[in-house]
N, C-alpha and C. Protein backbone atom coordinates (compact mmCIF):
# COMPACT_ATOMS: atom_id res chain seq x y z
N UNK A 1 3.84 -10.85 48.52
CA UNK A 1 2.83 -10.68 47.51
C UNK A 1 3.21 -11.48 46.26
N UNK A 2 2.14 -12.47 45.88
CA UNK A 2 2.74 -13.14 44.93
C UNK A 2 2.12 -12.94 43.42
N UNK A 3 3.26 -12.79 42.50
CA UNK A 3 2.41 -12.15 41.13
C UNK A 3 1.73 -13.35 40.30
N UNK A 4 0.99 -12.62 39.29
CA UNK A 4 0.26 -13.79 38.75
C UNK A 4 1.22 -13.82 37.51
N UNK A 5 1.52 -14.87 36.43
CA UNK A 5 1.67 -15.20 35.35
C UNK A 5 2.00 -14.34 34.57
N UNK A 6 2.98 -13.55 33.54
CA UNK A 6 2.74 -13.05 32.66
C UNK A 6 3.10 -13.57 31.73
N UNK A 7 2.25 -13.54 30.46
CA UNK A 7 2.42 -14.53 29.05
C UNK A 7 3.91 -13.82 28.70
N UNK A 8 4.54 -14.60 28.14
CA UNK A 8 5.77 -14.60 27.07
C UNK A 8 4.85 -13.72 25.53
N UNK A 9 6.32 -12.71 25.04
CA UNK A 9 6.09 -12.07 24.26
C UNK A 9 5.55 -13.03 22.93
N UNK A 10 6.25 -14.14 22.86
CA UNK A 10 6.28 -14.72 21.47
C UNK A 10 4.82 -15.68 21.75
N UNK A 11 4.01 -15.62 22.38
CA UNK A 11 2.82 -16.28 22.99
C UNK A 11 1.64 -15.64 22.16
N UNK A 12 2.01 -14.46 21.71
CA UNK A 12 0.82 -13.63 21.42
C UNK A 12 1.15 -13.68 19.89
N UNK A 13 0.08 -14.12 19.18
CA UNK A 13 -0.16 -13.80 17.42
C UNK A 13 -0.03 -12.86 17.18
N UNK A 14 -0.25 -11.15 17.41
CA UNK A 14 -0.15 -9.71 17.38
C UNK A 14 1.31 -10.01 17.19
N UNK A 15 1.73 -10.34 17.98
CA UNK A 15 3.43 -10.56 18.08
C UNK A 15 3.94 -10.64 17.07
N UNK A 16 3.73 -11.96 16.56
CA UNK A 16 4.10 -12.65 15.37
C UNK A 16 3.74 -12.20 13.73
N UNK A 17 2.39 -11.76 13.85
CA UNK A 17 2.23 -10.72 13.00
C UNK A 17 2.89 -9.70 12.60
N UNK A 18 2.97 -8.69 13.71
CA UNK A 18 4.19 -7.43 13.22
C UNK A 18 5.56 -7.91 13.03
N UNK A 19 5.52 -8.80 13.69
CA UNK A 19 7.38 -9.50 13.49
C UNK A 19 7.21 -9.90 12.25
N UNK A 20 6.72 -10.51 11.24
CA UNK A 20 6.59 -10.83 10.11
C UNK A 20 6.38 -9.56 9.11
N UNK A 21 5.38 -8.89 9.37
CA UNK A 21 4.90 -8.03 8.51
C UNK A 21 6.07 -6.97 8.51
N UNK A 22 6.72 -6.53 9.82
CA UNK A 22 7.23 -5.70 9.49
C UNK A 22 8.84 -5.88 8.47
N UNK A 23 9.43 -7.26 8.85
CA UNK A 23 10.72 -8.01 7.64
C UNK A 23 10.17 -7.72 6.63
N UNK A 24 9.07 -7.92 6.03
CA UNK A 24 8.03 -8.17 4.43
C UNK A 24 8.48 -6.43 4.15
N UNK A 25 7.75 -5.66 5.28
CA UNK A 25 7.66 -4.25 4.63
C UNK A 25 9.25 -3.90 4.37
N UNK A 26 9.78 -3.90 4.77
CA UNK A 26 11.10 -3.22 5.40
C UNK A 26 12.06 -3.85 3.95
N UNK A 27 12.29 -5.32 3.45
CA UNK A 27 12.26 -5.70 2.84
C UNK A 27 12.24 -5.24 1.39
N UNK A 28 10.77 -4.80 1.52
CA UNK A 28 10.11 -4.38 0.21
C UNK A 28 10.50 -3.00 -0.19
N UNK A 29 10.35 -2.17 1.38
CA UNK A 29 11.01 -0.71 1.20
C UNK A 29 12.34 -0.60 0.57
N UNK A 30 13.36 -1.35 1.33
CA UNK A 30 15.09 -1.64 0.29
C UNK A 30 14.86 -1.36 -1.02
N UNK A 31 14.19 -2.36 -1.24
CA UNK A 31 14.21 -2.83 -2.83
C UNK A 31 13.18 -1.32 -3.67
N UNK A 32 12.03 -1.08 -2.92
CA UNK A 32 11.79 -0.09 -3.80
C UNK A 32 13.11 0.88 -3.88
N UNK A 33 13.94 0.98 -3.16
CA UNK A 33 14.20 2.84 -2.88
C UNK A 33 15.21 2.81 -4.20
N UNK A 34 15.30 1.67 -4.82
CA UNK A 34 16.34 1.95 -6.14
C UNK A 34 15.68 2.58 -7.14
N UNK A 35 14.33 2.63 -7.04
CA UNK A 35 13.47 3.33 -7.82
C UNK A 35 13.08 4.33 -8.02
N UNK A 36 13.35 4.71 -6.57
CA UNK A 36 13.21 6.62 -5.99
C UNK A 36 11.87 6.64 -5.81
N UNK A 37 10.85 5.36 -5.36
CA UNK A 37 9.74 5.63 -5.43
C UNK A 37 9.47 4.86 -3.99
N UNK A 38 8.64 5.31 -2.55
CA UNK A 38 8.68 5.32 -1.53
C UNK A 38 7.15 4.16 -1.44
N UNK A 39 7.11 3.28 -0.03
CA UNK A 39 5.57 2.46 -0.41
C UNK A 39 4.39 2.87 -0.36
N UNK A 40 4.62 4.22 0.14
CA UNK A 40 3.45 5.18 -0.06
C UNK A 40 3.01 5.32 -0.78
N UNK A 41 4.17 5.73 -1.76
CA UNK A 41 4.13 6.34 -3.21
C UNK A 41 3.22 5.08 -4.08
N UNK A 42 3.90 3.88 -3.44
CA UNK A 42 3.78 2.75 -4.77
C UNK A 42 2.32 2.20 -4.75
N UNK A 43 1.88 2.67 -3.20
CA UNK A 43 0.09 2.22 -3.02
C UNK A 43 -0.47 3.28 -3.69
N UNK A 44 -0.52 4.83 -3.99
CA UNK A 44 -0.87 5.58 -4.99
C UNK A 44 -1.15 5.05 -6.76
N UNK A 45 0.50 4.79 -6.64
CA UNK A 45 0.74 4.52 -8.15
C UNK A 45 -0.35 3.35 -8.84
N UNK A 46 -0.35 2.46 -7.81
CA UNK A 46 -0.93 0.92 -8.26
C UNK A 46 -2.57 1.44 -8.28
N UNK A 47 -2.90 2.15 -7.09
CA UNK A 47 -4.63 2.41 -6.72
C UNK A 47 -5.11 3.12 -8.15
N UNK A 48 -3.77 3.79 -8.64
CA UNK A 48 -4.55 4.80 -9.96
C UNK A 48 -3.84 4.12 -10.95
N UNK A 49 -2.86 2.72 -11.19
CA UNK A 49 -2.84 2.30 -12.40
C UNK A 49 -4.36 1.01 -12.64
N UNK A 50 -4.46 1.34 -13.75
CA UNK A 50 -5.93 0.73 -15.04
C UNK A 50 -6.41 2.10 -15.21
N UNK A 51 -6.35 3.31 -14.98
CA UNK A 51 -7.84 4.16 -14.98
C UNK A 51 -7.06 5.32 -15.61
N UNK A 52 -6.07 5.48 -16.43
CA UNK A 52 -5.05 6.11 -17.05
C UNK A 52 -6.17 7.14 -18.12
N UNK A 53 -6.81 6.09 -18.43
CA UNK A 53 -7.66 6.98 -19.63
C UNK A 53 -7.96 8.16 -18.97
N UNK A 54 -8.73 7.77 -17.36
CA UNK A 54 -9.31 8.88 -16.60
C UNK A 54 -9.31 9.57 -15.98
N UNK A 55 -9.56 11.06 -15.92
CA UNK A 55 -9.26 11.92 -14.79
C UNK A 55 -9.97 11.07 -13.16
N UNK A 56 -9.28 11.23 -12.41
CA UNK A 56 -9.40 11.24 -11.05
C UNK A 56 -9.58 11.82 -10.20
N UNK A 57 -10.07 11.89 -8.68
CA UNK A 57 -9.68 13.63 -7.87
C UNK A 57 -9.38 12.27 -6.72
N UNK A 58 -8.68 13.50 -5.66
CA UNK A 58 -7.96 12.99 -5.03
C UNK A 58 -9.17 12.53 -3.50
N UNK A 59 -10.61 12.74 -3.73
CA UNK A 59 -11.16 12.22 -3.46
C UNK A 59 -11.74 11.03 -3.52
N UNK A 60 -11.58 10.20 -4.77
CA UNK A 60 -11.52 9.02 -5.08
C UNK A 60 -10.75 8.21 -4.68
N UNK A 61 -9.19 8.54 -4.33
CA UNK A 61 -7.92 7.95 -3.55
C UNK A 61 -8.54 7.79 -2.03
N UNK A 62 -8.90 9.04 -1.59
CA UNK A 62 -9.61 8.96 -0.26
C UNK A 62 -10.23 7.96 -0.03
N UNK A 63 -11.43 7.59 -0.58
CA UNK A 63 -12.26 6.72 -0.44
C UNK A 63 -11.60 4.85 -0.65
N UNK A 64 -10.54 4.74 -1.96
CA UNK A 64 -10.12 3.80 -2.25
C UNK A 64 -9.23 3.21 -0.85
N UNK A 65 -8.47 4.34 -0.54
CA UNK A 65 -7.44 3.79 0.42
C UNK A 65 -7.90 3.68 1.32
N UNK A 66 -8.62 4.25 2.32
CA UNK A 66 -9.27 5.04 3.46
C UNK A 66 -7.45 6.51 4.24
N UNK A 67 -7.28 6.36 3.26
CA UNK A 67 -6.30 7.63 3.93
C UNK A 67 -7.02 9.07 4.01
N UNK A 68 -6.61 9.67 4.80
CA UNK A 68 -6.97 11.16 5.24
C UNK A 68 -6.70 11.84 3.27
N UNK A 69 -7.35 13.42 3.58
CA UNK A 69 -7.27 13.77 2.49
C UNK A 69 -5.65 14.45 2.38
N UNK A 70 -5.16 14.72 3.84
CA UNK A 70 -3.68 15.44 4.04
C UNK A 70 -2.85 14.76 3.19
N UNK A 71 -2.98 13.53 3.76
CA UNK A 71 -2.08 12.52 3.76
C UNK A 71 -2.00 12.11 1.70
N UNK A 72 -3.25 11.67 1.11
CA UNK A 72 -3.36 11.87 -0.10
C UNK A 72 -2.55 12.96 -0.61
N UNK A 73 -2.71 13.95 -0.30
CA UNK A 73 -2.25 15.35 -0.79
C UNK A 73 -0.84 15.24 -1.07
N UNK A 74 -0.68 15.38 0.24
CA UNK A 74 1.41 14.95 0.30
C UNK A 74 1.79 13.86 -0.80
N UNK A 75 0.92 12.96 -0.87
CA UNK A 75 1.79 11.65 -1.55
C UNK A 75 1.47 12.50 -3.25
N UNK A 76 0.60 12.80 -3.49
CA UNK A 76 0.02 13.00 -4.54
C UNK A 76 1.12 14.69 -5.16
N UNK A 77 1.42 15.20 -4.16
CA UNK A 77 2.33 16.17 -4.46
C UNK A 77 4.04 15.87 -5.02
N UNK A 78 4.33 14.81 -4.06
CA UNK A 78 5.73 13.95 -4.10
C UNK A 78 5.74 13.71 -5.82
N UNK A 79 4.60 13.02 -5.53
CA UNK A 79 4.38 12.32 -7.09
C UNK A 79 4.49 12.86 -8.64
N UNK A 80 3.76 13.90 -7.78
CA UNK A 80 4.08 15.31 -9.21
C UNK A 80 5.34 15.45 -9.37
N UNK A 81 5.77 16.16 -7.95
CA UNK A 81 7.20 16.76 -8.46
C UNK A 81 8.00 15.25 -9.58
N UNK A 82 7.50 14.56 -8.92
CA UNK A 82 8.63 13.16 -9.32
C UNK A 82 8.08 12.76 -11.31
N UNK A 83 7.44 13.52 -11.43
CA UNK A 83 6.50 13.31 -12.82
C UNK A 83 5.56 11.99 -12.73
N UNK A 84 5.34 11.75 -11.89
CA UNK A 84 4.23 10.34 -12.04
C UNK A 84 2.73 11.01 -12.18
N UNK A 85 2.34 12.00 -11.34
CA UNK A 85 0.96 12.15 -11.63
C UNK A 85 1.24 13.39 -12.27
N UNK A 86 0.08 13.69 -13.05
CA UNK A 86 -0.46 15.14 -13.88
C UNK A 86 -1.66 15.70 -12.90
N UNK A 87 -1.82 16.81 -12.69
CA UNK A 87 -2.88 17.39 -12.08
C UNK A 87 -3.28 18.68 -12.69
N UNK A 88 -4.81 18.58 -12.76
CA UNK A 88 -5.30 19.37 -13.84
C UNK A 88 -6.64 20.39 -13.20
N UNK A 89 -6.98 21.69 -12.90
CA UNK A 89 -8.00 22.04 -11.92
C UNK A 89 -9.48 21.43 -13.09
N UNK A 90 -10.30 21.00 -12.27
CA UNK A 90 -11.24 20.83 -12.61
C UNK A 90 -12.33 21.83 -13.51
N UNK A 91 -12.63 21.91 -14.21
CA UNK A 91 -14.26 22.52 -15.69
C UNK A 91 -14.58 23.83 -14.19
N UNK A 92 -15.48 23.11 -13.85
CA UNK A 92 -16.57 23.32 -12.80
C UNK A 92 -16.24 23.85 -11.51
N UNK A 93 -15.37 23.42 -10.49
CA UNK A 93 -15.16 23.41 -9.51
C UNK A 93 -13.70 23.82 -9.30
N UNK A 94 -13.27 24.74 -9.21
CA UNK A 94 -11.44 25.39 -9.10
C UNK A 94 -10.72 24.54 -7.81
N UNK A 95 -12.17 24.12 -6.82
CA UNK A 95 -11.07 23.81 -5.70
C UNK A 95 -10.91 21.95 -5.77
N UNK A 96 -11.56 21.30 -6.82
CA UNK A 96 -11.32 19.90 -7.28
C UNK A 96 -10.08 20.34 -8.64
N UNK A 97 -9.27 18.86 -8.22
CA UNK A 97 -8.15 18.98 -9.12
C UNK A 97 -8.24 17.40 -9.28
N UNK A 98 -8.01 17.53 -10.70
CA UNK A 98 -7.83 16.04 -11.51
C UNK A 98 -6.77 15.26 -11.56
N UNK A 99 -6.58 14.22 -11.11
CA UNK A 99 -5.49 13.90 -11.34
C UNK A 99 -5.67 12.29 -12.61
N UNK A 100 -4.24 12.11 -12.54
CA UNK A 100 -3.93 10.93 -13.14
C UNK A 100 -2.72 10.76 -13.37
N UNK A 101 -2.28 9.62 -13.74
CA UNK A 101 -0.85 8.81 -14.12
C UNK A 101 -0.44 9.39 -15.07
N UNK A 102 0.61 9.41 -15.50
CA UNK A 102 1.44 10.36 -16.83
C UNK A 102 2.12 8.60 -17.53
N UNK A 103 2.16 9.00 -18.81
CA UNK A 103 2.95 7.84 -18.95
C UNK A 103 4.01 7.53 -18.50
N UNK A 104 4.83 7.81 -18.49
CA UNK A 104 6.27 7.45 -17.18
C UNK A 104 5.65 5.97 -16.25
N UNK A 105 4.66 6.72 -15.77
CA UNK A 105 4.46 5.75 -14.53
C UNK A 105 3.53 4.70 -14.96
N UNK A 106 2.85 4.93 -15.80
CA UNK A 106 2.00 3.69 -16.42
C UNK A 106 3.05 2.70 -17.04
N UNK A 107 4.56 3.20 -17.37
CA UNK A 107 5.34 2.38 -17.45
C UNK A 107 5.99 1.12 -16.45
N UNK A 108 5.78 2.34 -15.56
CA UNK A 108 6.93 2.21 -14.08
C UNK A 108 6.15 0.86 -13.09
N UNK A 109 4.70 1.10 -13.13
CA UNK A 109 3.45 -0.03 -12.83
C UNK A 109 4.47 -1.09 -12.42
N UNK A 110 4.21 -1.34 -13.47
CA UNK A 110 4.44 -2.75 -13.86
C UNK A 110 5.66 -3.35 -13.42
N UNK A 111 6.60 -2.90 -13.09
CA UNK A 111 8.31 -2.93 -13.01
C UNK A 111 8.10 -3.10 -11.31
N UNK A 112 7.53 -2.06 -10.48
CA UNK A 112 6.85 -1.88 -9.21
C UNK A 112 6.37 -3.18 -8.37
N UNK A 113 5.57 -3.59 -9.38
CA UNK A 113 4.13 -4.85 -9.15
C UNK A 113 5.16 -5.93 -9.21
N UNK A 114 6.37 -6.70 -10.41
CA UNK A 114 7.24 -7.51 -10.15
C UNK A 114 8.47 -7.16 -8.89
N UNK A 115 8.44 -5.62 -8.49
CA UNK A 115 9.31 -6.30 -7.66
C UNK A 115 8.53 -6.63 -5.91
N UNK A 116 7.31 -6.20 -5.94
CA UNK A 116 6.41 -6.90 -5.09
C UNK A 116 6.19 -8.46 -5.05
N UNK A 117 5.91 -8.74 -6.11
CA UNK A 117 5.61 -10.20 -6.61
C UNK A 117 6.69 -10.89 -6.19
N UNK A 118 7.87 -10.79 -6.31
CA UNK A 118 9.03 -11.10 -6.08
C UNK A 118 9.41 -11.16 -4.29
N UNK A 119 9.27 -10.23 -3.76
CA UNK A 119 9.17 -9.95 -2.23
C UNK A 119 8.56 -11.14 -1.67
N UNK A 120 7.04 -10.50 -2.78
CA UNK A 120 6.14 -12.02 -2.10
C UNK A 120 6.79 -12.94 -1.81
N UNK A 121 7.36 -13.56 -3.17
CA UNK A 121 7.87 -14.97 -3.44
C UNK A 121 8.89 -15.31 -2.62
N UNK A 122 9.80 -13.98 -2.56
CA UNK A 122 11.24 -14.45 -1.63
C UNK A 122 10.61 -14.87 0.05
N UNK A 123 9.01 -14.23 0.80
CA UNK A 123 9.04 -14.74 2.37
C UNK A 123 7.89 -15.40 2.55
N UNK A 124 7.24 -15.81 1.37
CA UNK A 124 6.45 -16.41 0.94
C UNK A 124 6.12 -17.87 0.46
N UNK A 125 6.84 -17.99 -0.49
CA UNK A 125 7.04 -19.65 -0.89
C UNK A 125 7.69 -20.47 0.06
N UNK A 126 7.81 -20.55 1.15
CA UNK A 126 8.20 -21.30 2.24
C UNK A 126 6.38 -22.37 2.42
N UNK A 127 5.35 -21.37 2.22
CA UNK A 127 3.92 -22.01 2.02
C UNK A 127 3.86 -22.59 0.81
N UNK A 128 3.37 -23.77 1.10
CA UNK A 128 2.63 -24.29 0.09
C UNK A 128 1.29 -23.17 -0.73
N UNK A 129 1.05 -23.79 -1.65
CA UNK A 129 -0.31 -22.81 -1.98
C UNK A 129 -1.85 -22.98 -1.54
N UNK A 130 -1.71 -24.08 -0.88
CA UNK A 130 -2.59 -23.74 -0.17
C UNK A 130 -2.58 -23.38 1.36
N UNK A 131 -1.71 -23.50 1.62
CA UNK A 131 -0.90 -22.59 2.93
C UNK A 131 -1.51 -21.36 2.91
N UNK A 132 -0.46 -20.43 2.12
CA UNK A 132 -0.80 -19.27 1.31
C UNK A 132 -1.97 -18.99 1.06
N UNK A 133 -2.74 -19.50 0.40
CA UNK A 133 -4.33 -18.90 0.25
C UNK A 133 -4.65 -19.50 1.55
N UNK A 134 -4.60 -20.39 2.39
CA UNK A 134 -5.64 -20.33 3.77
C UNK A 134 -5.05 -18.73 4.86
N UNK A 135 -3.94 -18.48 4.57
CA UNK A 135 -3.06 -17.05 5.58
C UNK A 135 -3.88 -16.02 4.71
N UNK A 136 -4.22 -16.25 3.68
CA UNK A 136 -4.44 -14.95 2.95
C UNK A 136 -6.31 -14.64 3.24
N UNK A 137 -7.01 -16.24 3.47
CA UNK A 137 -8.17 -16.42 3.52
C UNK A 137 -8.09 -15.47 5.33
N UNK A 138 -7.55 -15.68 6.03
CA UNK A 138 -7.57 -15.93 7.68
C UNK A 138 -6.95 -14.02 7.70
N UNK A 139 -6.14 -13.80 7.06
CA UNK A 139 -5.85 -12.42 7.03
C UNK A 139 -7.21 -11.63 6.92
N UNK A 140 -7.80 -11.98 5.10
CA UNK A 140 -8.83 -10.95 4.98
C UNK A 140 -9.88 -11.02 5.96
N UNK A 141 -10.09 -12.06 6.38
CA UNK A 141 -11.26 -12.32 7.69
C UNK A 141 -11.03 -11.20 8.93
N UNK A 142 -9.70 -11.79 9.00
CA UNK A 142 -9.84 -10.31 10.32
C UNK A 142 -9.95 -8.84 10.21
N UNK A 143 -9.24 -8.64 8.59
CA UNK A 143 -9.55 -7.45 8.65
C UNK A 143 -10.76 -7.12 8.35
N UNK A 144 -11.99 -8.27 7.37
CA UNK A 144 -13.18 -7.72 7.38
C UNK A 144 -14.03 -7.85 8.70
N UNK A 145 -13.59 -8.31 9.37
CA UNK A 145 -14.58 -8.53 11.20
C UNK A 145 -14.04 -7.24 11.73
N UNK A 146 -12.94 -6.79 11.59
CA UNK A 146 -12.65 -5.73 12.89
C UNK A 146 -12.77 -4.07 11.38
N UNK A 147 -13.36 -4.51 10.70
CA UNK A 147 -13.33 -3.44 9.54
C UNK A 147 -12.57 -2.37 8.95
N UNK A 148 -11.24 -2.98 9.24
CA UNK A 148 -10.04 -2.23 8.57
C UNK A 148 -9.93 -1.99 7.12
N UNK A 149 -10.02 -1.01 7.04
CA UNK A 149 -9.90 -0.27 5.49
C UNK A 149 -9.11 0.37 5.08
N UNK A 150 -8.33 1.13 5.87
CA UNK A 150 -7.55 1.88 5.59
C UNK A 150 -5.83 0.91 5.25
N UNK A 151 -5.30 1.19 3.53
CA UNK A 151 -4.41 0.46 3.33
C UNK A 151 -2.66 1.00 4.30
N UNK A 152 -2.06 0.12 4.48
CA UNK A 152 -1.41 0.05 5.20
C UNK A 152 0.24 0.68 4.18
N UNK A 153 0.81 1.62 4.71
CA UNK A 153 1.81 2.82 3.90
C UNK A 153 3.02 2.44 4.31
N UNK A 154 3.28 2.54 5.79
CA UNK A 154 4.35 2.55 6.46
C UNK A 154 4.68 0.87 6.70
């Protein structure tokens, strides 16, 4: 019985994708953890830094990220204990709770965002820039064709 062909692992783009993406994350995770702040945490922090003025509910995170409301919850709890978010029960509704950034973390933003930027730069600048924006053009494409929304944690 004779078999047919099977492609080589490194044949497949899926491949090459997670092999990349996952160095980038893993990477990025190191470097956060000197911060005590997890990439879960840091897609929270960033989704609710600009809107400081404003109360939030953790239904708005829902919708922003596409994460479950569990999953919000947990991160959004971490966060408390850790003093980054304030949570406040809502006027109207006891079982909506407000949240938002505390200053601490409207500090912390920013410190976060450079050492991303930086990540970038360290597996990144190997592209030219227009390299880079055509991967970044060819990225968002697939995820808007196959309609992935939900931001990526782990």
């Amino acid at each position: 019985m004779s078999r047919k062909p099977v492609s080589d692992l490194e044949t497949h783009t899926g491949y090459w994708l997670r092999f990349v993406s996952n160095h980038v994350s893993q990477f990025f995770a190191a470097k956060l953890t000197a911060t005590g702040v997890t990439v879960a945490e840091w897609v929270i922090l960033r989704e609710m830094y600009g809107r400081e003025d404003a109360w939030l509910t953790a239904s708005a995170l829902v919708t922003s990220t596409g994460l479950t409301k569990s999953a919000i919850s947990k991160l959004l709890d971490r966060l408390i204990a850790k003093g980054y978010v304030q949570r406040q029960e809502h006027d109207e509704d006891r079982r909506v709770q407000n949240i938002r950034l505390t200053p601490e973390a409207s500090k912390l933003v920013p410190k976060l965002a450079a050492i991303a930027d930086r990540n970038d730069e360290q597996f990144f600048s190997v592209l030219t820039s227009a390299e880079q924006a055509e991967l970044m053009r060819l990225l968002r494409k697939l995820a808007s064709n196959h309609g992935f929304r939900q931001i990526p944690i782990d």
